[in-house]
Protein backbone atom coordinates (compact mmCIF):
# COMPACT_ATOMS: atom_id res chain seq x y z
CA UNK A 1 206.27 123.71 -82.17
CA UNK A 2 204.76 121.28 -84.61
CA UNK A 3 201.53 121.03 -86.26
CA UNK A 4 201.51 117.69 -84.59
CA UNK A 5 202.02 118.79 -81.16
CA UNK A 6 199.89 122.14 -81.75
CA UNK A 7 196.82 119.47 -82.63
CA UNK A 8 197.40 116.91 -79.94
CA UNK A 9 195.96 118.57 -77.20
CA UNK A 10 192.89 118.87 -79.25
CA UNK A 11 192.33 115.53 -80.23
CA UNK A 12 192.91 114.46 -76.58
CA UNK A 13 189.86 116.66 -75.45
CA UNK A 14 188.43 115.08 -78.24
CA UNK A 15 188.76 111.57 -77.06
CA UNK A 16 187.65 112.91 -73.82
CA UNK A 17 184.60 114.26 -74.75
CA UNK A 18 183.95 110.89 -77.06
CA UNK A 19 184.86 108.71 -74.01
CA UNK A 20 181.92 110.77 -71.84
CA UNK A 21 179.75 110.47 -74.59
CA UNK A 22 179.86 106.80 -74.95
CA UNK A 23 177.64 104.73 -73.13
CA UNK A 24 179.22 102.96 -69.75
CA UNK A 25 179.68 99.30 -69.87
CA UNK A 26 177.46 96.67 -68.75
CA UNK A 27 178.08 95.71 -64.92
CA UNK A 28 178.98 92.62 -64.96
CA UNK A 29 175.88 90.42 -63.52
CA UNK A 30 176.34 88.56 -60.16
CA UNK A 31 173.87 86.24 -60.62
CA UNK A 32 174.66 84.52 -57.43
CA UNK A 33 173.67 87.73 -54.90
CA UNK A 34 169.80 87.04 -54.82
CA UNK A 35 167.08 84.40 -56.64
CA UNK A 36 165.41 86.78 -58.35
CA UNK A 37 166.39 89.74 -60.91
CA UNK A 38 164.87 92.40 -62.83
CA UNK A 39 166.40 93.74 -66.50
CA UNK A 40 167.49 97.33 -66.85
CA UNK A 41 167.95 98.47 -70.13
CA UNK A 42 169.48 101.31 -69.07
CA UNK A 43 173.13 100.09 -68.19
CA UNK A 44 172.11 96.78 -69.35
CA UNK A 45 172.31 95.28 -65.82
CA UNK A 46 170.36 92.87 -63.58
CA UNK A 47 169.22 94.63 -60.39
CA UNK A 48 168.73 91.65 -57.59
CA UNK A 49 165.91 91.32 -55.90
CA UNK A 50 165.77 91.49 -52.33
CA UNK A 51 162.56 89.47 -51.68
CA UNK A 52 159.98 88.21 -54.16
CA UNK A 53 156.79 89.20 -53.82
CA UNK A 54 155.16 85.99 -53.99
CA UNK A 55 152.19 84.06 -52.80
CA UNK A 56 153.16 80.49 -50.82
CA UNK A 57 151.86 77.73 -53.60
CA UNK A 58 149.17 76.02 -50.88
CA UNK A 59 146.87 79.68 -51.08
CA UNK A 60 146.28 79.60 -54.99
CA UNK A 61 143.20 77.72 -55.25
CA UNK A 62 141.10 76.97 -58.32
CA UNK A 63 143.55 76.36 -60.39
CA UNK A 64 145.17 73.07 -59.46
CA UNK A 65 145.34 71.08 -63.01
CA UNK A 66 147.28 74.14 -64.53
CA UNK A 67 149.08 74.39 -61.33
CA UNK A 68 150.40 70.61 -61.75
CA UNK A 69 151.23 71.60 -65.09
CA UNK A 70 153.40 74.31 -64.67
CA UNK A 71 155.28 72.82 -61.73
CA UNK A 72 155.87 69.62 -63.67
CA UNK A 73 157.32 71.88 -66.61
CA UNK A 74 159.76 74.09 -64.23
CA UNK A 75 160.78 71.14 -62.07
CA UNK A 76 161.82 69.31 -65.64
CA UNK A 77 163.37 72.05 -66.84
CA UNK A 78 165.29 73.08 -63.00
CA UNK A 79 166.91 68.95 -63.85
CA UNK A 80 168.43 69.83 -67.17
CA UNK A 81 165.52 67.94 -68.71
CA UNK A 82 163.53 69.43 -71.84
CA UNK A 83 161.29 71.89 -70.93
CA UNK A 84 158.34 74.62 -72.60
CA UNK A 85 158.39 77.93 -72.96
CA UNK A 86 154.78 78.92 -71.28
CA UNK A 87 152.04 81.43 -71.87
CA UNK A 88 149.49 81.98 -68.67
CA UNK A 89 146.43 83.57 -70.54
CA UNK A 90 143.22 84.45 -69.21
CA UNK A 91 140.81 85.95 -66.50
CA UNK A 92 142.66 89.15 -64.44
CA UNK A 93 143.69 88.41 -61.01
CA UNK A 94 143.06 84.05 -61.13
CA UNK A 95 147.14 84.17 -60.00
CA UNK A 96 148.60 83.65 -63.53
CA UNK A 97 151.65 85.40 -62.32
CA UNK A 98 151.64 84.30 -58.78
CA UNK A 99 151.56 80.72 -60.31
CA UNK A 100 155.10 81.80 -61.88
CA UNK A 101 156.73 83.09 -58.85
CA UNK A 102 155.32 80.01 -57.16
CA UNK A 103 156.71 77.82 -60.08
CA UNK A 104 160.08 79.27 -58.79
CA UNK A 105 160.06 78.76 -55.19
CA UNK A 106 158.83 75.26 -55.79
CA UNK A 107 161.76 74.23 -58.14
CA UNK A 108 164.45 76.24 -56.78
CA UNK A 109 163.96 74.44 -53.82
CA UNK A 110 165.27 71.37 -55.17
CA UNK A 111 167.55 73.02 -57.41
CA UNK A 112 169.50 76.39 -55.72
CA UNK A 113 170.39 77.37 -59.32
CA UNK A 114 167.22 78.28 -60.92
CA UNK A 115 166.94 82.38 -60.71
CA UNK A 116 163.74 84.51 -62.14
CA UNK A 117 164.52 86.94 -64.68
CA UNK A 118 161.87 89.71 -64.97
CA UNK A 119 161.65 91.64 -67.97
CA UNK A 120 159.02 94.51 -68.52
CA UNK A 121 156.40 94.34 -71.44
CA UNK A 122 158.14 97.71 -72.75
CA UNK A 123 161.56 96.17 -72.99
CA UNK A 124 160.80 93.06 -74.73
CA UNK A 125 163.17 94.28 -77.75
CA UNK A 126 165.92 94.16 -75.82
CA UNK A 127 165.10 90.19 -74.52
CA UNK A 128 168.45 88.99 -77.41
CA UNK A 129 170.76 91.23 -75.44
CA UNK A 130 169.08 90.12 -72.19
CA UNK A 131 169.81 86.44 -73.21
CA UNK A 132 173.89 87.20 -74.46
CA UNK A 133 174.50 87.71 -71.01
CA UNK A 134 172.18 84.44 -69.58
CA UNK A 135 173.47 81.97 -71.92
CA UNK A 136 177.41 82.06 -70.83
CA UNK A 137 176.33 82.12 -66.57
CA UNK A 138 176.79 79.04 -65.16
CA UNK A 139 172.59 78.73 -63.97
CA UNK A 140 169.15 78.46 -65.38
CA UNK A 141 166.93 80.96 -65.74
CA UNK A 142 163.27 81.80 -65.75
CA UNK A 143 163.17 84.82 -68.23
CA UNK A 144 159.80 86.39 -67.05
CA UNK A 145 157.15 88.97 -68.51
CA UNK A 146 153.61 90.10 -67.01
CA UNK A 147 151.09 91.37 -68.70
CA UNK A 148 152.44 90.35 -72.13
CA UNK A 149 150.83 92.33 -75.02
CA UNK A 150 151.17 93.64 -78.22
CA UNK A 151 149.25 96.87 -79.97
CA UNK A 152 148.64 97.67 -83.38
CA UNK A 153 151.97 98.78 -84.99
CA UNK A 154 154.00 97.47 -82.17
CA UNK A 155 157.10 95.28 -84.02
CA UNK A 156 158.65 94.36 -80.91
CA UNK A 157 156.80 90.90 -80.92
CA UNK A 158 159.38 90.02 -83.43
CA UNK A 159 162.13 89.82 -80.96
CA UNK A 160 160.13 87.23 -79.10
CA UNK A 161 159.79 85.59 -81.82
CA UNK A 162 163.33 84.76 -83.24
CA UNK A 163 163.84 84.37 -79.67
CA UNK A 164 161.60 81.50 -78.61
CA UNK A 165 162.33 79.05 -81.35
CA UNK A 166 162.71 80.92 -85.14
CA UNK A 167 166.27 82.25 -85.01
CA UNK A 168 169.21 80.68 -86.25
CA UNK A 169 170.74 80.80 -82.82
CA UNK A 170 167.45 80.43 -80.83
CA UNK A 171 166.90 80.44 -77.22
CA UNK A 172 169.93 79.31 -74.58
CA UNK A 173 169.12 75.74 -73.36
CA UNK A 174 170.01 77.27 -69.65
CA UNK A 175 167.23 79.84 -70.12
CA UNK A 176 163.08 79.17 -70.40
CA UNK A 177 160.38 81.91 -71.27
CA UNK A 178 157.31 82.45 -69.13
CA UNK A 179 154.44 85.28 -70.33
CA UNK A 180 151.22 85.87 -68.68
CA UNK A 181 148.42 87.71 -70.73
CA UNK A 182 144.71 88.71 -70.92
CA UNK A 183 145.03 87.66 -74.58
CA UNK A 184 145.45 84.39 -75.57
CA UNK A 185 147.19 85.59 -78.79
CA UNK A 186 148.77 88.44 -77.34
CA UNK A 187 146.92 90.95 -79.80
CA UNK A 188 143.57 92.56 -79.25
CA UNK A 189 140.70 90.69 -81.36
CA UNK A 190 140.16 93.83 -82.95
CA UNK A 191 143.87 94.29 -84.60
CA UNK A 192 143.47 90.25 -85.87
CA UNK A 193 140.69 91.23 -87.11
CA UNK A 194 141.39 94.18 -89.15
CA UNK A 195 144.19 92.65 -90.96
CA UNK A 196 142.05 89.94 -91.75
CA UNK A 197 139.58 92.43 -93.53
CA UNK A 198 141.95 94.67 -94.90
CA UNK A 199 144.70 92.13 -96.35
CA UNK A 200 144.96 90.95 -99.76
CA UNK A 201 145.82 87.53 -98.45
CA UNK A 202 143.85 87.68 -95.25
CA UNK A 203 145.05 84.02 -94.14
CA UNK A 204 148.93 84.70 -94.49
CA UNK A 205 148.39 88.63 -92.93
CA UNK A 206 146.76 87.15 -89.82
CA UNK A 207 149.23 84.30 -89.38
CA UNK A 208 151.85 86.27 -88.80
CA UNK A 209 149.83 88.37 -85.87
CA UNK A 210 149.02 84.79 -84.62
CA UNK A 211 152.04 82.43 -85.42
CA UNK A 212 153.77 84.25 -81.61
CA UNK A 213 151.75 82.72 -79.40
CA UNK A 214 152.28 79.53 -81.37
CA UNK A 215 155.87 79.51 -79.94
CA UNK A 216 155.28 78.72 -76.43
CA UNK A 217 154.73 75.18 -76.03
CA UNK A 218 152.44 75.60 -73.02
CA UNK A 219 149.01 77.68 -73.27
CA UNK A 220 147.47 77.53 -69.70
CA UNK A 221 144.17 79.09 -69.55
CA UNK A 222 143.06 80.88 -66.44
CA UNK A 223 139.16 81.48 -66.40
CA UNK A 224 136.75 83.09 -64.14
CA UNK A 225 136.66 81.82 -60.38
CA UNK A 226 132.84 79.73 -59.52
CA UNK A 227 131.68 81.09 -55.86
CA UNK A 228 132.93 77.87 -54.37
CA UNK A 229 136.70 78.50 -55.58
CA UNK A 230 136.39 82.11 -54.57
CA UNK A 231 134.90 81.14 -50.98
CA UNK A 232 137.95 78.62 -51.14
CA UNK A 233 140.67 81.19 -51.78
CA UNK A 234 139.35 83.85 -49.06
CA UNK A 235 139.08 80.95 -46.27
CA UNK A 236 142.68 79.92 -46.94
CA UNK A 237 144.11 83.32 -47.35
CA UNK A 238 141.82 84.13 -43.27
CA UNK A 239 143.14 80.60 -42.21
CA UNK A 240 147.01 81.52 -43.12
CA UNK A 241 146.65 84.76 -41.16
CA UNK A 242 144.87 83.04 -38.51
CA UNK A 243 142.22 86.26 -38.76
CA UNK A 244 139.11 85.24 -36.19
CA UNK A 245 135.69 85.45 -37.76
CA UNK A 246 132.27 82.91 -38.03
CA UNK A 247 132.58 81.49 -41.29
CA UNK A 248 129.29 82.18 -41.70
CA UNK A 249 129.56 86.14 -41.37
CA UNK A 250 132.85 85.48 -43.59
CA UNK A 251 131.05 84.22 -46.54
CA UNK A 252 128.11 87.00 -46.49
CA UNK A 253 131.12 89.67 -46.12
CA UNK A 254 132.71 88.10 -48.68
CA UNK A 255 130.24 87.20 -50.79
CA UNK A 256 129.00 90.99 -50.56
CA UNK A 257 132.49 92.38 -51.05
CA UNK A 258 132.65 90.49 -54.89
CA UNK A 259 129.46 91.99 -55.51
CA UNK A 260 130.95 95.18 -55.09
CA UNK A 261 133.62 94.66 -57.15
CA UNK A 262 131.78 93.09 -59.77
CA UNK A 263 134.21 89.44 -59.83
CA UNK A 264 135.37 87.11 -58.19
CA UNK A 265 138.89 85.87 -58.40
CA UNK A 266 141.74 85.47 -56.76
CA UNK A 267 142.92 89.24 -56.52
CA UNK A 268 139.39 89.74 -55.43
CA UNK A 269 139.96 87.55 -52.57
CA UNK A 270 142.92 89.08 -51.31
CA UNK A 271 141.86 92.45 -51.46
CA UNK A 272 138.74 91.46 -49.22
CA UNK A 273 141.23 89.86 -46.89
CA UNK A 274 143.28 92.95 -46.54
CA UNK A 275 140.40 94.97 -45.73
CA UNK A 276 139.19 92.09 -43.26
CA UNK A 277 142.20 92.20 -41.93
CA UNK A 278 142.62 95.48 -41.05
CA UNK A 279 139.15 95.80 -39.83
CA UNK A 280 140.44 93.51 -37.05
CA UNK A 281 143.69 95.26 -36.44
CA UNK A 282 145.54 92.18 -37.96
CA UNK A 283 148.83 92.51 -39.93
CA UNK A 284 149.46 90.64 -43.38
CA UNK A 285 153.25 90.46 -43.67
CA UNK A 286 153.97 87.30 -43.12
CA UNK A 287 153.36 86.17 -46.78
């Protein structure tokens, strides 16, 4: 025997062992299964979603000007028309991602191939691989992150960046970018800040912190509900689940259950109509 054939079946366990080390690859994305999608990393593949969990458009209240806004943007950009990428900042639970998911409904409905692309906050470095496999499927997508934030020493906004409008390829023209955030620069005060105190240059060492938010061409604030909106919200949310109650005994219950929680916003209002509700041995699935 050979020192060639002697070594062969060595390197072919080898190559075995090499082929089940090596990553699998990607599924191929069949973007036309479902609406909606969410990014895996792992794999790199786009798990459909069954049904959106989404609020119908008529039961956000308070927030109609943005609203008009938003829709105006989407439905542009569902035609094949220029378009922004968008960044929903502001008060918790005033519907800044409901609004999105809305957004969605609302355009797709004129335009079957607009899909929703959701991409969590801790995966945002992977958003250029996300996009090689958008860019070459023949619809348009809503690329989609909640709760959008950055921490000190936290790089990955720099993805986003080259992303949204600095890199030399830049963003598909079949794909759009919606964020929602507490911040409306995406980085604690704090962190802007400190590099502002501690910087040689304290101008060009914040800019770069700041110049992000900067990319989206829409910045929709979402502030604090007044007691009328609130009231607003919690009548339409009892009047779409046709729950039975005085409306005067509504607003002192409701009134009293913001108190509790110390706000009043949207997500404020539903919870108190879940609890009403159940209290009256109603159901709330038919959302």
């Amino acid at each position: 025997m050979s020192d060639s054939d002697a070594l062969k079946p060595v390197l072919d366990r080898i190559a075995e062992a090499l082929d089940r080390m090596s990553p699998r690859p990607p599924r191929a994305a069949d973007f036309s299964s479902a609406e909606a999608f969410v990014w895996q990393t792992d794999g790199q593949s786009f798990e459909p979603v069954a049904k959106v969990n989404r609020v119908p458009l008529a039961l956000l209240k308070g927030i109609d000007r943005t609203a008009a806004i938003l829709l105006d943007n989407t439905r542009r950009f569902a035609a094949g028309l220029p378009a922004n990428n968008a960044l929903l900042w502001g008060a918790r639970g005033m519907g800044k991602s409901s609004l999105v998911k809305a957004a969605h409904a609302d355009a797709r409905s004129k335009a079957a191939g607009l899909k929703l692309i959701e991409i969590h906050r801790e995966e945002i470095s992977s958003l250029p691989k996300c996009l090689t496999y958008l860019k070459t499927a023949p619809f348009r997508f809503i690329v989609f992150c909640d709760d959008l934030s950055f921490d000190h020493d936290d790089t990955s906004y720099k993805s986003l960046k080259a992303v949204l409008e600095g890199g030399i390829e830049g963003r598909p023209k079949n794909v759009i970018f919606y964020a929602t955030s507490n911040r409306r620069h995406l980085m604690p005060r704090e962190m802007i800040e400190n590099e502002r105190s501690t910087a040689i240059n304290p101008a060009e060492a914040t800019e770069e912190k700041v110049s992000l938010s900067d990319r989206f061409g829409l910045w929709l604030g979402f502030h604090n509900a007044s007691q009328d909106d609130y009231l607003a919200m919690v009548r339409a949310y009892v009047e779409h689940f046709g729950l039975k109650i005085d409306d005067a005994e509504l607003v002192r219950d409701a009134l009293e259950w913001s108190t509790t929680r110390g706000a009043r916003s949207g997500r404020v209002a539903w919870q108190y109509t879940q609890d009403l509700a159940g209290r009256l041995q109603k159901t709330t699935d038919q959302l």
